[in-house]
N, C-alpha and C. Protein backbone atom coordinates (compact mmCIF):
# COMPACT_ATOMS: atom_id res chain seq x y z
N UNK A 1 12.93 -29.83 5.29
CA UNK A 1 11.96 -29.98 4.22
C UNK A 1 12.43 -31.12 3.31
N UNK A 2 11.98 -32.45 3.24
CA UNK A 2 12.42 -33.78 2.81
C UNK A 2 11.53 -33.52 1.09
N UNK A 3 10.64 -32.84 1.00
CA UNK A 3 9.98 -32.10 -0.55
C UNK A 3 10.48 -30.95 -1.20
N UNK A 4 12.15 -30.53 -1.15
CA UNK A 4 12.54 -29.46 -1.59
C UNK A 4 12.81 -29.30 -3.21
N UNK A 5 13.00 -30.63 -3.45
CA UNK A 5 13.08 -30.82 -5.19
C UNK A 5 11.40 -30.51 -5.47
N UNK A 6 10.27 -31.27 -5.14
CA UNK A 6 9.31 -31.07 -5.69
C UNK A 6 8.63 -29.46 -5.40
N UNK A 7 9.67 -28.83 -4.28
CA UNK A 7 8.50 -28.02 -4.35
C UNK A 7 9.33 -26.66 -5.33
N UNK A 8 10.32 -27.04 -5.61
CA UNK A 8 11.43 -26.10 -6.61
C UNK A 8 11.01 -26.24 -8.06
N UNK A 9 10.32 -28.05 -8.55
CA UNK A 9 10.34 -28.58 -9.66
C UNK A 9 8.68 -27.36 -10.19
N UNK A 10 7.80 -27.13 -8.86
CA UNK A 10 6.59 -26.74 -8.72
C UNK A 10 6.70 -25.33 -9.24
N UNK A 11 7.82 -24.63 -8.37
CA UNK A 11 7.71 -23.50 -8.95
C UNK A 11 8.55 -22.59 -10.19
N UNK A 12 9.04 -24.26 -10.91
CA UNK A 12 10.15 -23.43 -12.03
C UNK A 12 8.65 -23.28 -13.09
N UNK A 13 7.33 -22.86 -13.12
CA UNK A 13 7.24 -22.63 -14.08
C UNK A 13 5.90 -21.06 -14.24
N UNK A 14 5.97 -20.21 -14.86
CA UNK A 14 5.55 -18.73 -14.98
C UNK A 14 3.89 -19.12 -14.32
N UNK A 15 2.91 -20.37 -14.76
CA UNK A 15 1.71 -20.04 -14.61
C UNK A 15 1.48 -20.58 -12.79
N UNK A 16 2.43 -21.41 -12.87
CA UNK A 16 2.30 -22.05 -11.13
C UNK A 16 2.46 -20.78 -10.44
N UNK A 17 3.63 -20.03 -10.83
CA UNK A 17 3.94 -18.64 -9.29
C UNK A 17 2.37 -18.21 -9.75
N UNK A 18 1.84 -17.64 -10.49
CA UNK A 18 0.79 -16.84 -10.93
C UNK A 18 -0.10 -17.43 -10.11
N UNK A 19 -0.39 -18.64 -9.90
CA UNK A 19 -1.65 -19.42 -9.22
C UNK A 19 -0.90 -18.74 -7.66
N UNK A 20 0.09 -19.32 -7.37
CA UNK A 20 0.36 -18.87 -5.83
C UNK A 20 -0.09 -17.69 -5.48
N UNK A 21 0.44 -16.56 -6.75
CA UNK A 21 0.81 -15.17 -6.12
C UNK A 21 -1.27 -14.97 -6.10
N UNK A 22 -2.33 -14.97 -7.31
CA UNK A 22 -3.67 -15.23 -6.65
C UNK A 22 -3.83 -15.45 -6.11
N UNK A 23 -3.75 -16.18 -5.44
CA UNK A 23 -4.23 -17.40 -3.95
C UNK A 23 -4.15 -16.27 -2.91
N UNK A 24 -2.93 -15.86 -2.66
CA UNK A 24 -2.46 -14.97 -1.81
C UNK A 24 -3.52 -14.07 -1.61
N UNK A 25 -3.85 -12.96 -2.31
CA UNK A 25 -5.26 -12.67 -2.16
C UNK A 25 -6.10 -12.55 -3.23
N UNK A 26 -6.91 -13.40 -3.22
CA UNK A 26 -7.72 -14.13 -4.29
C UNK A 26 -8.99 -12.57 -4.24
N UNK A 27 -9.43 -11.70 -3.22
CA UNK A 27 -10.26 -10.76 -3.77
C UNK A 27 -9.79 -10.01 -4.52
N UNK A 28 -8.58 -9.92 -4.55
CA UNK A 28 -7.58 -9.01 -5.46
C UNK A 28 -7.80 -9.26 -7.14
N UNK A 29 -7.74 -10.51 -7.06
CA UNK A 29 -7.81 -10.89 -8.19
C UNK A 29 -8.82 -11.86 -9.09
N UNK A 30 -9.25 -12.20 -8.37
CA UNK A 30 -10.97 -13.12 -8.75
C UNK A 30 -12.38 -12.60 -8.49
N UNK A 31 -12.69 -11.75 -9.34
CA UNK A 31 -13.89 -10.85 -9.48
C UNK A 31 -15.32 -11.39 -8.77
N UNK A 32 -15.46 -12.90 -9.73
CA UNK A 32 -16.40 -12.99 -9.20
C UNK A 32 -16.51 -13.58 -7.86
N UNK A 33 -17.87 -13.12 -7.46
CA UNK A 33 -18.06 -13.81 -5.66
C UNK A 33 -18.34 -15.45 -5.76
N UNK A 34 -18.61 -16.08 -6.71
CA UNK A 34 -18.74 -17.18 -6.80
C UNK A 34 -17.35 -18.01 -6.65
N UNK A 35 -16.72 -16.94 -6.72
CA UNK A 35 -14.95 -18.29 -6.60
C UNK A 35 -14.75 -18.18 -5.44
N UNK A 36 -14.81 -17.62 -4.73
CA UNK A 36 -13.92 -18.11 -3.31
C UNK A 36 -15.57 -18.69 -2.22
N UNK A 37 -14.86 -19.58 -1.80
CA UNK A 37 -15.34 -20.47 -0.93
C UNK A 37 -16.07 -19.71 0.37
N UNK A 38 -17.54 -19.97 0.26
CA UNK A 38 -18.24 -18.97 1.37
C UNK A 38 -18.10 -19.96 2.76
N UNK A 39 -17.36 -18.25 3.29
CA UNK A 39 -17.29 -18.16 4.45
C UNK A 39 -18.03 -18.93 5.61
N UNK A 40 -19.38 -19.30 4.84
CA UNK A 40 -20.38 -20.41 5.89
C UNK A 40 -19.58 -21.65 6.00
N UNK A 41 -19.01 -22.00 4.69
CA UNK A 41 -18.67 -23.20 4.51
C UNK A 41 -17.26 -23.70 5.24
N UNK A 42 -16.41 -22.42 5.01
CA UNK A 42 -15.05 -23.32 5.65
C UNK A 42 -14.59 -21.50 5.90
N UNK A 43 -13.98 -21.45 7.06
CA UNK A 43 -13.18 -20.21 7.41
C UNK A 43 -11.63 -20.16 7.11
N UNK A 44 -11.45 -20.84 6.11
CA UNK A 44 -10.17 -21.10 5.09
C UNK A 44 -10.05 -20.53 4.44
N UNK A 45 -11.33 -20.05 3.83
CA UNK A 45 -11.39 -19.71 2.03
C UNK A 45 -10.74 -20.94 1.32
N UNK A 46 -10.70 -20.26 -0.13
CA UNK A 46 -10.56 -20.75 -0.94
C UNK A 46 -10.97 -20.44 -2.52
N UNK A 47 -9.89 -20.67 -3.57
CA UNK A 47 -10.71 -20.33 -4.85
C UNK A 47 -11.23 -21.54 -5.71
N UNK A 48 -12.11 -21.26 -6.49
CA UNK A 48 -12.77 -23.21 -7.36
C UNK A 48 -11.65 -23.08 -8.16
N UNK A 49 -11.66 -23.88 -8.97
CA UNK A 49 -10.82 -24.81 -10.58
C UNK A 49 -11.15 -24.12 -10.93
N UNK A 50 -12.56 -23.88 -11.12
CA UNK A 50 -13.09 -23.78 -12.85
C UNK A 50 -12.46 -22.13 -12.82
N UNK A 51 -12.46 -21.41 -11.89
CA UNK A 51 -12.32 -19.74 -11.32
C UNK A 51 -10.60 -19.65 -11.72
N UNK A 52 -9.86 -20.83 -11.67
CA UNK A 52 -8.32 -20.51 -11.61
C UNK A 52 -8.09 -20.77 -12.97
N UNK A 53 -8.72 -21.27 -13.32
CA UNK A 53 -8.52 -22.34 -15.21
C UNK A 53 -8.88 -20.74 -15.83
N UNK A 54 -10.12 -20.35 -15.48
CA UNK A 54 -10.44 -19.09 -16.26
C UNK A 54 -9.26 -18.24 -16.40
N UNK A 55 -8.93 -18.06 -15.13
CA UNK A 55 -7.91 -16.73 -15.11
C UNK A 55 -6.52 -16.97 -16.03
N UNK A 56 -6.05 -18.06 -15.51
CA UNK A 56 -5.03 -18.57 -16.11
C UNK A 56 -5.09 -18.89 -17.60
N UNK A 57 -6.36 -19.01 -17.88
CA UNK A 57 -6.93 -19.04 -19.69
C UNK A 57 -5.77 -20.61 -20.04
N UNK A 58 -5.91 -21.29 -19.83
CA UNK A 58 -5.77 -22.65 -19.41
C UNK A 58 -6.58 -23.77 -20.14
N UNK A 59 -5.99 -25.00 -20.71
CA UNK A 59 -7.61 -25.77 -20.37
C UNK A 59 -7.43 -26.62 -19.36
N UNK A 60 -8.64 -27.35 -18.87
CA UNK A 60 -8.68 -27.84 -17.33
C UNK A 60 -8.12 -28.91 -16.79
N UNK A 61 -7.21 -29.66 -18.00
CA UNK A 61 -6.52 -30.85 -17.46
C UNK A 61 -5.18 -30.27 -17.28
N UNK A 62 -4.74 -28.82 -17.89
CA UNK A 62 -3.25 -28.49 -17.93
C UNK A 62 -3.31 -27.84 -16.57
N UNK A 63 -4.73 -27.16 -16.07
CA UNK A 63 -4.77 -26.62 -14.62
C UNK A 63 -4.57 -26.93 -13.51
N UNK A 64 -5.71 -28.29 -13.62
CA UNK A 64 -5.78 -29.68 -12.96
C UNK A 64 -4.34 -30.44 -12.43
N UNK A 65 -3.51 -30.29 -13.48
CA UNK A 65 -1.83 -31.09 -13.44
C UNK A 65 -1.35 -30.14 -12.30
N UNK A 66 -1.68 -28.76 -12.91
CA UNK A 66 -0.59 -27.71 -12.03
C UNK A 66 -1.09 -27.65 -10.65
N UNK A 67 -2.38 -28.03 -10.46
CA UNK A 67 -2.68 -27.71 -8.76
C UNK A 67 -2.09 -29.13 -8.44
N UNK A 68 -2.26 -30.16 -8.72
CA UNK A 68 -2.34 -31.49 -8.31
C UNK A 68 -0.48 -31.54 -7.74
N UNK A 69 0.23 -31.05 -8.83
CA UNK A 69 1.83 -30.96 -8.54
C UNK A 69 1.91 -30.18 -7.31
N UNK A 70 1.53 -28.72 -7.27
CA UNK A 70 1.80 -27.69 -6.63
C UNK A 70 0.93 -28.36 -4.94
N UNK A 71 -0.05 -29.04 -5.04
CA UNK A 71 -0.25 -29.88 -3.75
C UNK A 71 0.36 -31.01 -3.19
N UNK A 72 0.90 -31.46 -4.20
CA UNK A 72 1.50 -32.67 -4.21
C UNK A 72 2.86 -32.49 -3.09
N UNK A 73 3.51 -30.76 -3.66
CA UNK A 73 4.64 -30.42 -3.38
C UNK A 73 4.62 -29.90 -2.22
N UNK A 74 3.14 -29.73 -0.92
CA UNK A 74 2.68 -29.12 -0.06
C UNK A 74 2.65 -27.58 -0.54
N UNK A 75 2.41 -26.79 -1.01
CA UNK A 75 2.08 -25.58 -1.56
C UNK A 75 0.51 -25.43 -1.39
N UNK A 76 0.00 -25.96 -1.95
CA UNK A 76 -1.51 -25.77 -1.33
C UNK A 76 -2.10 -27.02 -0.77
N UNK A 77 -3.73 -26.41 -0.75
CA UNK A 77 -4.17 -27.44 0.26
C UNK A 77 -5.70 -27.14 -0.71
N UNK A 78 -6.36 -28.34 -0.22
CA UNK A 78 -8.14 -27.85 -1.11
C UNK A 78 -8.68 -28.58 -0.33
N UNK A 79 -10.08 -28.41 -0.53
CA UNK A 79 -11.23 -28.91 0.28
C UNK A 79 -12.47 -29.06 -0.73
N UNK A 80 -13.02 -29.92 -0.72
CA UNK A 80 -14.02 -30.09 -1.82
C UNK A 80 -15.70 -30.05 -0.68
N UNK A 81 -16.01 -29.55 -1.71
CA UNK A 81 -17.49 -29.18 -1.39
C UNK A 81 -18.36 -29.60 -2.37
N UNK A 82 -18.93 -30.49 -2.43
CA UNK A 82 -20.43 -31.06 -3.40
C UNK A 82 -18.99 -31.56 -4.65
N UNK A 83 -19.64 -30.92 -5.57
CA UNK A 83 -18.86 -31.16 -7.00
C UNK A 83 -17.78 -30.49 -7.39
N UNK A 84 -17.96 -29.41 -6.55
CA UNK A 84 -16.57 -28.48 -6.28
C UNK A 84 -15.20 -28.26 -5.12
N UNK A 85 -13.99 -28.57 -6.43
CA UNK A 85 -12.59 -28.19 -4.81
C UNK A 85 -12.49 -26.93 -5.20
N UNK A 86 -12.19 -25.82 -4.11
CA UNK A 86 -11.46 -25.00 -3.58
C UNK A 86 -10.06 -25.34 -3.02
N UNK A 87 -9.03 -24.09 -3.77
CA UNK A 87 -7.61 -24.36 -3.33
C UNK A 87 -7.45 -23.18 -2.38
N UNK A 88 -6.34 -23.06 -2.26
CA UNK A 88 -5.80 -22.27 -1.01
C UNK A 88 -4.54 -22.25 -0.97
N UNK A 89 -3.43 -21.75 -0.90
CA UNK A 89 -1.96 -21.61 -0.55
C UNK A 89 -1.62 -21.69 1.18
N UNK A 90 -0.47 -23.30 1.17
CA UNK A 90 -0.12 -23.54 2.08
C UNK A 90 0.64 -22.59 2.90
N UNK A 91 -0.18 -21.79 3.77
CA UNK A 91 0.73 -20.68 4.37
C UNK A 91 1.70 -21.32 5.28
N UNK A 92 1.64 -22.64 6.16
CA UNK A 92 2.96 -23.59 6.50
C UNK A 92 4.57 -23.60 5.72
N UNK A 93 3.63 -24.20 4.96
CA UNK A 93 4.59 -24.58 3.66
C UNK A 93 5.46 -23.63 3.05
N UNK A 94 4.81 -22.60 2.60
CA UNK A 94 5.25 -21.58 2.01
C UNK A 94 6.19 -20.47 3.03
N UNK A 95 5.86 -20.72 4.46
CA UNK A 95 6.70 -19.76 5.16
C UNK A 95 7.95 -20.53 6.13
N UNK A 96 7.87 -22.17 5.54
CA UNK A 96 8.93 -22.58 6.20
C UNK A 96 9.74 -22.58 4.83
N UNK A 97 9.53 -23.00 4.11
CA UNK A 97 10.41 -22.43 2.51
C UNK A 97 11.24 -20.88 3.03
N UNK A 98 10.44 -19.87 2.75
CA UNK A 98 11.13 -18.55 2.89
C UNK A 98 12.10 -18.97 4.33
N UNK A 99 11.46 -19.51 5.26
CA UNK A 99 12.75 -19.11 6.27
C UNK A 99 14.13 -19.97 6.10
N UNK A 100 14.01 -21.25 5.05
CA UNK A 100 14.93 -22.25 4.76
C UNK A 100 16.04 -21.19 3.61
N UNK A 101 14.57 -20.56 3.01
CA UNK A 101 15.36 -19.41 1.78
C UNK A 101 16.67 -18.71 2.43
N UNK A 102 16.26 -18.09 3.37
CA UNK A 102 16.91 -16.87 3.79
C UNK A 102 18.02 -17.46 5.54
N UNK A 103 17.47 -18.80 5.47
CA UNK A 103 18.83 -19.09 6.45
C UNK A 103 20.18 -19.74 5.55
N UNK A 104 19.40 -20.72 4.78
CA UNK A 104 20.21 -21.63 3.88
C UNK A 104 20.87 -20.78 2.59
N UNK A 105 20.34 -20.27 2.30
CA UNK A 105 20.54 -20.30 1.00
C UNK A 105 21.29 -18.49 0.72
């Protein structure tokens, strides 16, 4: 993993894990049906901005920073649809981390 600083820098902070640990399962935690990405559209899923900014009680450029890093760092992934992205948690990413966790470290 040649992104291990960025993706460490990603998760030293309380509201980034919070976005991950949602993502993970976003019916769990995002009420309305309007946030996650219909199923017609992409068999990915996905939750919108505006749906993660809410939760996180956020405003949308401090949200905006945190997905943009946390993708940046391969952690997630999005897909935009019309005027709207949907994010998603890099399940790659995130499960070659844990196995680097628990051999290396």
């Amino acid at each position: 993993m040649e992104n291990l600083v960025d993706i460490f820098k990603a998760l030293s902070n309380r509201t980034r894990i919070d976005i991950l640990v949602w993502l993970k399962n976003p019916l769990e935690h995002f009420e309305k049906p309007s946030s996650h990405l219909n199923k017609n559209l992409s068999e990915k899923g996905g939750v919108c901005v505006g749906d993660i900014q809410e939760k996180a009680n956020m405003s949308a450029s401090t949200v905006s920073h945190y997905l943009k890093m946390m993708q940046q760092a391969g952690l997630l992934e999005s897909e935009r649809h019309g005027q709207w992205t949907y994010y998603r948690r890099n399940e790659s990413t995130l499960n070659e981390l844990a196995e680097l966790i628990k051999k290396d470290f």
